[in-house]
C-alpha atoms as a PDB file:
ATOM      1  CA  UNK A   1       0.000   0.000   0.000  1.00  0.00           C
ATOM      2  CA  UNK A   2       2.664   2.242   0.776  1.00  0.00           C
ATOM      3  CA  UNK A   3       4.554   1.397  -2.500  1.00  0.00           C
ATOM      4  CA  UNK A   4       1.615   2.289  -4.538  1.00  0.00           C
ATOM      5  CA  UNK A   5       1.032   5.698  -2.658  1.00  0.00           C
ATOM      6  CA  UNK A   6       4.381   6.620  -3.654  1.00  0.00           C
ATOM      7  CA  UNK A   7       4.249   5.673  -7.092  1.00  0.00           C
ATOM      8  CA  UNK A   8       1.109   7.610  -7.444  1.00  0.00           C
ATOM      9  CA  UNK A   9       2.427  10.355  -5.567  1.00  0.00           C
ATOM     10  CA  UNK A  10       5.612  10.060  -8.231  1.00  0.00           C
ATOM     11  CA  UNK A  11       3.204  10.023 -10.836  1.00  0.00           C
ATOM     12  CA  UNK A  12       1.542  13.536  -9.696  1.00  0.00           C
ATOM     13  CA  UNK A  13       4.485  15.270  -8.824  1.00  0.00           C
ATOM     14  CA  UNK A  14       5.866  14.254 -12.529  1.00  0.00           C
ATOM     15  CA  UNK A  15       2.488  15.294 -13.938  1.00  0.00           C
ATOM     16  CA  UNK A  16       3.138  18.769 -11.756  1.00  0.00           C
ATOM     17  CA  UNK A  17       6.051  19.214 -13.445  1.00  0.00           C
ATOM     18  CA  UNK A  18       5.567  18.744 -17.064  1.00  0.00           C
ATOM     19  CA  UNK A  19       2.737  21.164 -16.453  1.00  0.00           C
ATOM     20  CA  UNK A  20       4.840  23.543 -14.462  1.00  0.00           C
ATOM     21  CA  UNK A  21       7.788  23.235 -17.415  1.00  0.00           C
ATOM     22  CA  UNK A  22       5.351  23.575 -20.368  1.00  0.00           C
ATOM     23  CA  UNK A  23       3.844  26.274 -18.463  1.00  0.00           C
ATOM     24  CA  UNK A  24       7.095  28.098 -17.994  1.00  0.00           C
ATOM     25  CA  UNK A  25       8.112  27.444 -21.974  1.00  0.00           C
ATOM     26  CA  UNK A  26       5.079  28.797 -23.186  1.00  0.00           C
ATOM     27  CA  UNK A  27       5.107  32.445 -21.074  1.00  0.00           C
ATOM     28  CA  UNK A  28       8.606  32.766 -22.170  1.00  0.00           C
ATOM     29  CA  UNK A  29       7.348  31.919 -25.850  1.00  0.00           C
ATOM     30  CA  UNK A  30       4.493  34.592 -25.310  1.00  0.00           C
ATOM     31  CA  UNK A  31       7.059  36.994 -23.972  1.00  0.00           C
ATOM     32  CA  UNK A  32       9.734  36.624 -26.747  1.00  0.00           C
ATOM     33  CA  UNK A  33       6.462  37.148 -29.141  1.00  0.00           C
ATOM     34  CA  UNK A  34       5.583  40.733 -27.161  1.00  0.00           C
ATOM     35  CA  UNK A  35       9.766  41.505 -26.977  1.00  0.00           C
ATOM     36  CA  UNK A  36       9.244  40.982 -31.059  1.00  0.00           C
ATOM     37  CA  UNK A  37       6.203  42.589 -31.648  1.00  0.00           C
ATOM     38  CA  UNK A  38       7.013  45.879 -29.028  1.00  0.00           C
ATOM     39  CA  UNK A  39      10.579  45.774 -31.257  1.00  0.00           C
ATOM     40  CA  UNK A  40       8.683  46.350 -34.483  1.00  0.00           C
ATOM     41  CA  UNK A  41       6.519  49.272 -32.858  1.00  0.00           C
ATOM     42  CA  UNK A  42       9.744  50.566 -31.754  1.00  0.00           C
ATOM     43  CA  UNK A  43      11.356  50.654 -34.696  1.00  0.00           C
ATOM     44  CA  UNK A  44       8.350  52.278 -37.286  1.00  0.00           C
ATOM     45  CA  UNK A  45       8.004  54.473 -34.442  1.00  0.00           C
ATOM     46  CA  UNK A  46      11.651  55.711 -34.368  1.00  0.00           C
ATOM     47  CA  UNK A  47      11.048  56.334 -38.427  1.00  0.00           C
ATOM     48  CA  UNK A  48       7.813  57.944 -37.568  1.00  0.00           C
ATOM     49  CA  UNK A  49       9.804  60.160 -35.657  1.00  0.00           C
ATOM     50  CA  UNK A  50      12.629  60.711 -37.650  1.00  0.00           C
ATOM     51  CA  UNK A  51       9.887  61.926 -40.199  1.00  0.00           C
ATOM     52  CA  UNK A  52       7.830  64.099 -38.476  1.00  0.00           C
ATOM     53  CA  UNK A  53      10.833  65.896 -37.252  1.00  0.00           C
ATOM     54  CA  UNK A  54      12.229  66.455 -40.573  1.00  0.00           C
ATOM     55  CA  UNK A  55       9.420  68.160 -41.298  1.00  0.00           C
ATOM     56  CA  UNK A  56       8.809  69.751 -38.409  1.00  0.00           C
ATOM     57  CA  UNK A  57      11.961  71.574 -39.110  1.00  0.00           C
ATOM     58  CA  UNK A  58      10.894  72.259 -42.340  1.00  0.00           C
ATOM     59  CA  UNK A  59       7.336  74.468 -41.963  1.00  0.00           C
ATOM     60  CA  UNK A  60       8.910  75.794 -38.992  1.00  0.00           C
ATOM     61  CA  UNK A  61      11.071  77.477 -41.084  1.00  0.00           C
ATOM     62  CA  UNK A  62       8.889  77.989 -44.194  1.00  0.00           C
ATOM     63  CA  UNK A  63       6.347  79.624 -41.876  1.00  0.00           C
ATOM     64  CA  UNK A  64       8.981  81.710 -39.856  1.00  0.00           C
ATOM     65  CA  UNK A  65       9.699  82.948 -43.647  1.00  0.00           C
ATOM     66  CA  UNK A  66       5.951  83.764 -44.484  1.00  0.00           C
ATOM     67  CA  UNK A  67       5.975  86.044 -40.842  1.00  0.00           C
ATOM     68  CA  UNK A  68       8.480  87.899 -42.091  1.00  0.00           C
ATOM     69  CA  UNK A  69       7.657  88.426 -45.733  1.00  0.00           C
ATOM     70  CA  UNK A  70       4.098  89.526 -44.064  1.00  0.00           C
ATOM     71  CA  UNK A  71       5.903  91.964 -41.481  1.00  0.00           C
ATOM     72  CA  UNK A  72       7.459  93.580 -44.196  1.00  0.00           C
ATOM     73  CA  UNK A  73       4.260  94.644 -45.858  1.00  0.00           C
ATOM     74  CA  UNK A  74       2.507  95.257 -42.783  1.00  0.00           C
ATOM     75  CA  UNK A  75       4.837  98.134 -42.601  1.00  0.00           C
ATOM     76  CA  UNK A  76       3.191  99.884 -45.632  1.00  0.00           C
ATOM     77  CA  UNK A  77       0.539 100.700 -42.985  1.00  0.00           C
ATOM     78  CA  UNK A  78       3.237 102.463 -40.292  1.00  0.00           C
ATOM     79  CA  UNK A  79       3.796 104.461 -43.414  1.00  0.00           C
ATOM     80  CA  UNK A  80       7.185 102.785 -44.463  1.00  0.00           C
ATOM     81  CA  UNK A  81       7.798 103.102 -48.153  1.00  0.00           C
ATOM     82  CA  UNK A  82       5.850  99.899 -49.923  1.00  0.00           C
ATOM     83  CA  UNK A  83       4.767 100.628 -53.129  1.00  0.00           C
ATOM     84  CA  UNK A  84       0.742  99.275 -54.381  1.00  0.00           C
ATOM     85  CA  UNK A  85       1.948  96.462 -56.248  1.00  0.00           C
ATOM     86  CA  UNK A  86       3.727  94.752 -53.704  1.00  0.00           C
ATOM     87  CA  UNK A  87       0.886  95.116 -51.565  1.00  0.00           C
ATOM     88  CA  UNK A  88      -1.448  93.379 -54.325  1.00  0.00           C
ATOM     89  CA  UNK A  89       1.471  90.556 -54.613  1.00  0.00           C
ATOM     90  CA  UNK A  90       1.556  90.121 -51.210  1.00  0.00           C
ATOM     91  CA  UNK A  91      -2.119  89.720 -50.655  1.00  0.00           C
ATOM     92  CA  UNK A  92      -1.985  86.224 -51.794  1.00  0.00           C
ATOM     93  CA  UNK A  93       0.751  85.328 -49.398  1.00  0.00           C
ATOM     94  CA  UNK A  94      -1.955  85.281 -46.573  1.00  0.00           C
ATOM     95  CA  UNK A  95      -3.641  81.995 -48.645  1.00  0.00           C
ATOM     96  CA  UNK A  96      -0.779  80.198 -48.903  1.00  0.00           C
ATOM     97  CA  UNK A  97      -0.522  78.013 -46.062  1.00  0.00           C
ATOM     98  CA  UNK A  98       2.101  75.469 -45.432  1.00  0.00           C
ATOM     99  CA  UNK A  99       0.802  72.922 -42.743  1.00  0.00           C
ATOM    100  CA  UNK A 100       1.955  69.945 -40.607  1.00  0.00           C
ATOM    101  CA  UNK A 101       0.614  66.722 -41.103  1.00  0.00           C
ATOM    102  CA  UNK A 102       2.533  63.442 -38.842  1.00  0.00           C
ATOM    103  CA  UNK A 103       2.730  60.120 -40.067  1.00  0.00           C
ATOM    104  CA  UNK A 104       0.839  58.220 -37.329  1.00  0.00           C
ATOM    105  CA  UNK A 105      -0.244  54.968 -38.925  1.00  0.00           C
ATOM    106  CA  UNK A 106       1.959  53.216 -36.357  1.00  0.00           C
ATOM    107  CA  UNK A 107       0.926  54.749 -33.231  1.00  0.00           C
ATOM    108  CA  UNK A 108      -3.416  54.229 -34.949  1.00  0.00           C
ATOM    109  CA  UNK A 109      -2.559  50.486 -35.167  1.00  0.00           C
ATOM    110  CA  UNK A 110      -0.662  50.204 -31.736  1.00  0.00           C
ATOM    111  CA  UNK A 111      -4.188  52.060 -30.102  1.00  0.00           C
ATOM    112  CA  UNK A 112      -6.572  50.391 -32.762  1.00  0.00           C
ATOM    113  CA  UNK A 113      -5.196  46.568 -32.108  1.00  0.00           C
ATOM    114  CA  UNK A 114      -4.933  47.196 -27.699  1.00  0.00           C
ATOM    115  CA  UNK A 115      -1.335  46.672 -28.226  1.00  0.00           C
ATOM    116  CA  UNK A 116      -0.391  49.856 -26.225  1.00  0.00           C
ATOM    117  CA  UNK A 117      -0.160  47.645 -22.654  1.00  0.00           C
ATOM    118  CA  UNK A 118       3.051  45.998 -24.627  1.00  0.00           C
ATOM    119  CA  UNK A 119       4.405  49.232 -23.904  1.00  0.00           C
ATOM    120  CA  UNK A 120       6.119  48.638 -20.735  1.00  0.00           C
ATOM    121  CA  UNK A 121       7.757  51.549 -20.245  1.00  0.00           C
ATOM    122  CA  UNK A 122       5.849  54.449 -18.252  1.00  0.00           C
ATOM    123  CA  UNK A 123       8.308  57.735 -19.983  1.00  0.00           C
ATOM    124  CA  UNK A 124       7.796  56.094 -23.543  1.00  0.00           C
ATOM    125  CA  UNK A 125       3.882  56.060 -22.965  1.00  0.00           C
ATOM    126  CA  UNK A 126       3.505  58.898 -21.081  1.00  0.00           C
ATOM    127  CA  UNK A 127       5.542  60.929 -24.412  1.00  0.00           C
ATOM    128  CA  UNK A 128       3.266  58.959 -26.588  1.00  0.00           C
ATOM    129  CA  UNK A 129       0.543  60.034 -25.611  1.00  0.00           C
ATOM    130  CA  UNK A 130       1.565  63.628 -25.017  1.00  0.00           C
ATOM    131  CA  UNK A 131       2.913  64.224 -28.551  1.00  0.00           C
ATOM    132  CA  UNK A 132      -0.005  62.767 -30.479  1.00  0.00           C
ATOM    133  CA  UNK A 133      -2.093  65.055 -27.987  1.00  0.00           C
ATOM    134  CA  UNK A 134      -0.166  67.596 -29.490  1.00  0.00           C
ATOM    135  CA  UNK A 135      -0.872  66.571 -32.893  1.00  0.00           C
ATOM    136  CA  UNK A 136      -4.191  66.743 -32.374  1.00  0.00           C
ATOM    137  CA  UNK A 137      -3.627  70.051 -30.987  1.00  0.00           C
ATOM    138  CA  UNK A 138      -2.140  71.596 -33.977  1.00  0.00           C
ATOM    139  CA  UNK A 139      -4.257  70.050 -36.843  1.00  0.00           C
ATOM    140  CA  UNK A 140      -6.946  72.137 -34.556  1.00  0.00           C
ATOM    141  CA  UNK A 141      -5.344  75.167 -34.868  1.00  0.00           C
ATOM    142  CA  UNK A 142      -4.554  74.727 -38.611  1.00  0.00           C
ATOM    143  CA  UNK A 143      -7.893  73.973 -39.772  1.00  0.00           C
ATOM    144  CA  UNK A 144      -9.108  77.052 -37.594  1.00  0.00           C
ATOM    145  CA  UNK A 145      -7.005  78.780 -39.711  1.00  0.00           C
ATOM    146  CA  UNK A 146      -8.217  77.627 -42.946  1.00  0.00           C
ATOM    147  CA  UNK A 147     -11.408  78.212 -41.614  1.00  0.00           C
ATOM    148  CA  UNK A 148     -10.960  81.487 -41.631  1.00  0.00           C
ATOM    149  CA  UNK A 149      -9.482  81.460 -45.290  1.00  0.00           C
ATOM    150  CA  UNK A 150     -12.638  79.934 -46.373  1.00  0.00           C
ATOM    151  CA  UNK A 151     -15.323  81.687 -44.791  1.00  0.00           C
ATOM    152  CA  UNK A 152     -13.474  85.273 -44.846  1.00  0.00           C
ATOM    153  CA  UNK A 153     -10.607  85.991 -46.809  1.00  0.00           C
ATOM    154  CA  UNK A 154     -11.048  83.912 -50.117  1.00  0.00           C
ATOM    155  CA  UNK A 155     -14.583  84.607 -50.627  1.00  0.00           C
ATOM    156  CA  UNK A 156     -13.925  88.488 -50.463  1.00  0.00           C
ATOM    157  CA  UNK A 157     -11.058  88.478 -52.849  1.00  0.00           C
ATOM    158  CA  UNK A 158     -13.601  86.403 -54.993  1.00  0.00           C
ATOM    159  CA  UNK A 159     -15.996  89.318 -54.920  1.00  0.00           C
ATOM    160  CA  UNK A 160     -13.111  92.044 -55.295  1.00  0.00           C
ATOM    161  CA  UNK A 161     -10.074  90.590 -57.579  1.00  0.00           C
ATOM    162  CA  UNK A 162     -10.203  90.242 -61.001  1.00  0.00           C
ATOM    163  CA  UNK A 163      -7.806  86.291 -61.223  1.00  0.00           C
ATOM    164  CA  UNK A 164      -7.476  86.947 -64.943  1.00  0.00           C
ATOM    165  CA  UNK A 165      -5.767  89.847 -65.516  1.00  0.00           C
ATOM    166  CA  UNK A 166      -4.336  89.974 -61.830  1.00  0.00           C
ATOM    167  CA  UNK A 167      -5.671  93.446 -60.348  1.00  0.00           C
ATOM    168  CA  UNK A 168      -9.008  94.458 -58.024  1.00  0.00           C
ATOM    169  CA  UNK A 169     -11.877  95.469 -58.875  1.00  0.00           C
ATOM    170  CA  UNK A 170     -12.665  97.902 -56.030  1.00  0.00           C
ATOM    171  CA  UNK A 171      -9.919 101.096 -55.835  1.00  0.00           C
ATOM    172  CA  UNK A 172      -7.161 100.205 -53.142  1.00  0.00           C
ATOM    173  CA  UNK A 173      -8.082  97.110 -52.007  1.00  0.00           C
ATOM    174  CA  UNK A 174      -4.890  97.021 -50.313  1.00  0.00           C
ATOM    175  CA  UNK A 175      -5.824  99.286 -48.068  1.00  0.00           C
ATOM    176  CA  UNK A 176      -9.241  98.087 -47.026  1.00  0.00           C
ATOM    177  CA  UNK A 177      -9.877  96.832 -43.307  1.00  0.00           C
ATOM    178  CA  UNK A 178     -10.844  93.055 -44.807  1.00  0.00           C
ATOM    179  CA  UNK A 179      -7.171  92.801 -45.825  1.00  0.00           C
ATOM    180  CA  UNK A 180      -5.153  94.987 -43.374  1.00  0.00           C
ATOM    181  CA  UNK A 181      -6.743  92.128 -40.754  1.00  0.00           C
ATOM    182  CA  UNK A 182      -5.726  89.130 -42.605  1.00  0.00           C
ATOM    183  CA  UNK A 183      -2.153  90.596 -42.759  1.00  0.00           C
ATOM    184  CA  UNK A 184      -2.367  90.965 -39.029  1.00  0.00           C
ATOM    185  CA  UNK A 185      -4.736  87.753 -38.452  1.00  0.00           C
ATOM    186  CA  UNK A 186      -2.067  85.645 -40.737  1.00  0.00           C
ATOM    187  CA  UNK A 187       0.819  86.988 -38.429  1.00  0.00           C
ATOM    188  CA  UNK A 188      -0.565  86.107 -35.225  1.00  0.00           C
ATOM    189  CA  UNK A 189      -1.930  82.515 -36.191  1.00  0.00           C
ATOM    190  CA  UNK A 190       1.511  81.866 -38.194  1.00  0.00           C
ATOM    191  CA  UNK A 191       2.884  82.222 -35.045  1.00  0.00           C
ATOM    192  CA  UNK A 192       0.774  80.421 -32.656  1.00  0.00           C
ATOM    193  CA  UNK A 193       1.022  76.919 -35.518  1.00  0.00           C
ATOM    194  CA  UNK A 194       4.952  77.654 -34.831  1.00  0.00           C
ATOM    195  CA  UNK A 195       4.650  77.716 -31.283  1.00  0.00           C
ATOM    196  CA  UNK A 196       3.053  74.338 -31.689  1.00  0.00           C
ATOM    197  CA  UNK A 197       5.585  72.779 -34.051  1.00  0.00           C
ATOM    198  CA  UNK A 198       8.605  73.478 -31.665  1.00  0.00           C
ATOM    199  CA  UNK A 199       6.525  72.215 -28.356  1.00  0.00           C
ATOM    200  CA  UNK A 200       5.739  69.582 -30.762  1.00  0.00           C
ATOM    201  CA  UNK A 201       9.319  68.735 -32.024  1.00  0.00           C
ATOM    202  CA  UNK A 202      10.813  69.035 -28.192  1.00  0.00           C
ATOM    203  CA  UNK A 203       8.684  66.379 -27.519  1.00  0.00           C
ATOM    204  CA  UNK A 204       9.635  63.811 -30.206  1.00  0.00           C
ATOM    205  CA  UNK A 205      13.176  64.440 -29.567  1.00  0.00           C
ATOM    206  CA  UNK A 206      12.919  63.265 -26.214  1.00  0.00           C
ATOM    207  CA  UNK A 207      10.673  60.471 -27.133  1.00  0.00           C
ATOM    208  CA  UNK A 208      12.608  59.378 -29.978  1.00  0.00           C
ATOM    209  CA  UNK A 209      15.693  59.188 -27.255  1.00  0.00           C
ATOM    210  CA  UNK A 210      13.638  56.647 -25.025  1.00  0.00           C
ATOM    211  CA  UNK A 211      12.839  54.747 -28.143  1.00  0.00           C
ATOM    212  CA  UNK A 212      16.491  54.484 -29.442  1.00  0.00           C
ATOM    213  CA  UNK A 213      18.031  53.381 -26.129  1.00  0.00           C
ATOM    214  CA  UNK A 214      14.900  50.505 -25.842  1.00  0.00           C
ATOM    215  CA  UNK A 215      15.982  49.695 -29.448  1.00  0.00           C
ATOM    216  CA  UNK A 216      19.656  49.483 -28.680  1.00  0.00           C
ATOM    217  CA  UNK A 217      18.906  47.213 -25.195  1.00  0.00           C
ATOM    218  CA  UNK A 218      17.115  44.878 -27.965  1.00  0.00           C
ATOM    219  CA  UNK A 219      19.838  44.570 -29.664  1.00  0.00           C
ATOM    220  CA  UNK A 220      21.885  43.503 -26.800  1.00  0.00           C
ATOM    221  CA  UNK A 221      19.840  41.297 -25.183  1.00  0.00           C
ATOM    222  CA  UNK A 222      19.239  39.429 -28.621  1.00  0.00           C
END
């Protein structure tokens, strides 16, 4: 009786065992699959990055361009020497915007597919979340800007610009209070979408540090 107690309790604590090993292979199967998967979020998000910063750079200094091009003919009004025509030129500088748009296909699918909780580290979330915020943010502010194009400024050159042989209708448009505003209006919101880019851009530099040193750990731990 005793013999056959112990060879049953043999049998269990083998049968334990298996169960305890298989158990033990298959989270550190499930774990190498996240390391893999959070690696290849890692890495499209780095070129994200490296993307959106590129451009970042780029409108920040097309649009820091467009202020100044506009400062210069808002000083026809302090009664700086600016002759009519470049006043009429200038006029169409206000509709020519020059906006930001991120690539965030990877971060959508990483939400979309509840793959975010792979993220295990609390800086690389928290910057995550806090640039796309931003993002969001500044798309706001752009379309709010070519809001204002549509409804205001583009509808009254419509009604006061002759597109075909390039000169108004209505005696010194330049100087009427529709367009003296949108110089002024294109100024101040120029600004504000630059403000934006840079809070934007010191954000994805410090998230795109996180993300290279978990890329290089990968590579050591590999």
């Amino acid at each position: 009786m005793k013999n056959k107690l112990l060879f049953y309790l043999g049998e269990l604590l083998i049968v334990i065992i298996g169960v305890s090993v298989a158990f033990w292979l298959s989270q550190i199967g499930a774990e190498k699959k996240e390391d893999q998967i959070r690696h290849k979020y890692f890495s499209e998000l780095h070129g994200d990055i490296a993307y959106d910063l590129k451009n970042l750079e780029f409108y920040i200094r097309v649009n820091s361009e467009k202020i100044e091009e506009i400062m210069h003919v808002v000083s026809f009004y302090e009664n700086v020497e600016l002759n009519k025509d470049s006043i009429i030129m200038n006029i169409f500088e206000i509709g020519q915007y020059s906006f930001f748009n991120p690539r965030d296909f990877t971060y959508q699918s990483i939400i979309a597919s509840g793959d975010f909780k792979l993220i295990d580290n609390p800086e690389i979330k928290k910057n995550l979340i806090r640039l796309y915020s931003e993002y969001r943010t500044i798309e706001k502010v752009q379309n709010n800007y070519l809001d204002a194009l549509d409804n205001n400024f583009f509808p009254y050159l419509v009604e006061n610009f002759d597109y075909l042989s390039g000169t108004p209708t209505v005696p010194d448009l330049h100087k009427s209070l529709m367009i003296k505003n949108h110089f002024l209006y294109a100024i101040n919101d120029v600004s504000t979408h630059i403000h934006y880019y840079k809070k934007a851009q010191k954000i994805a530099l410090n998230l795109d540090s996180l993300i290279t040193t978990e890329l290089e750990l990968f590579e050591l731990e590999k």
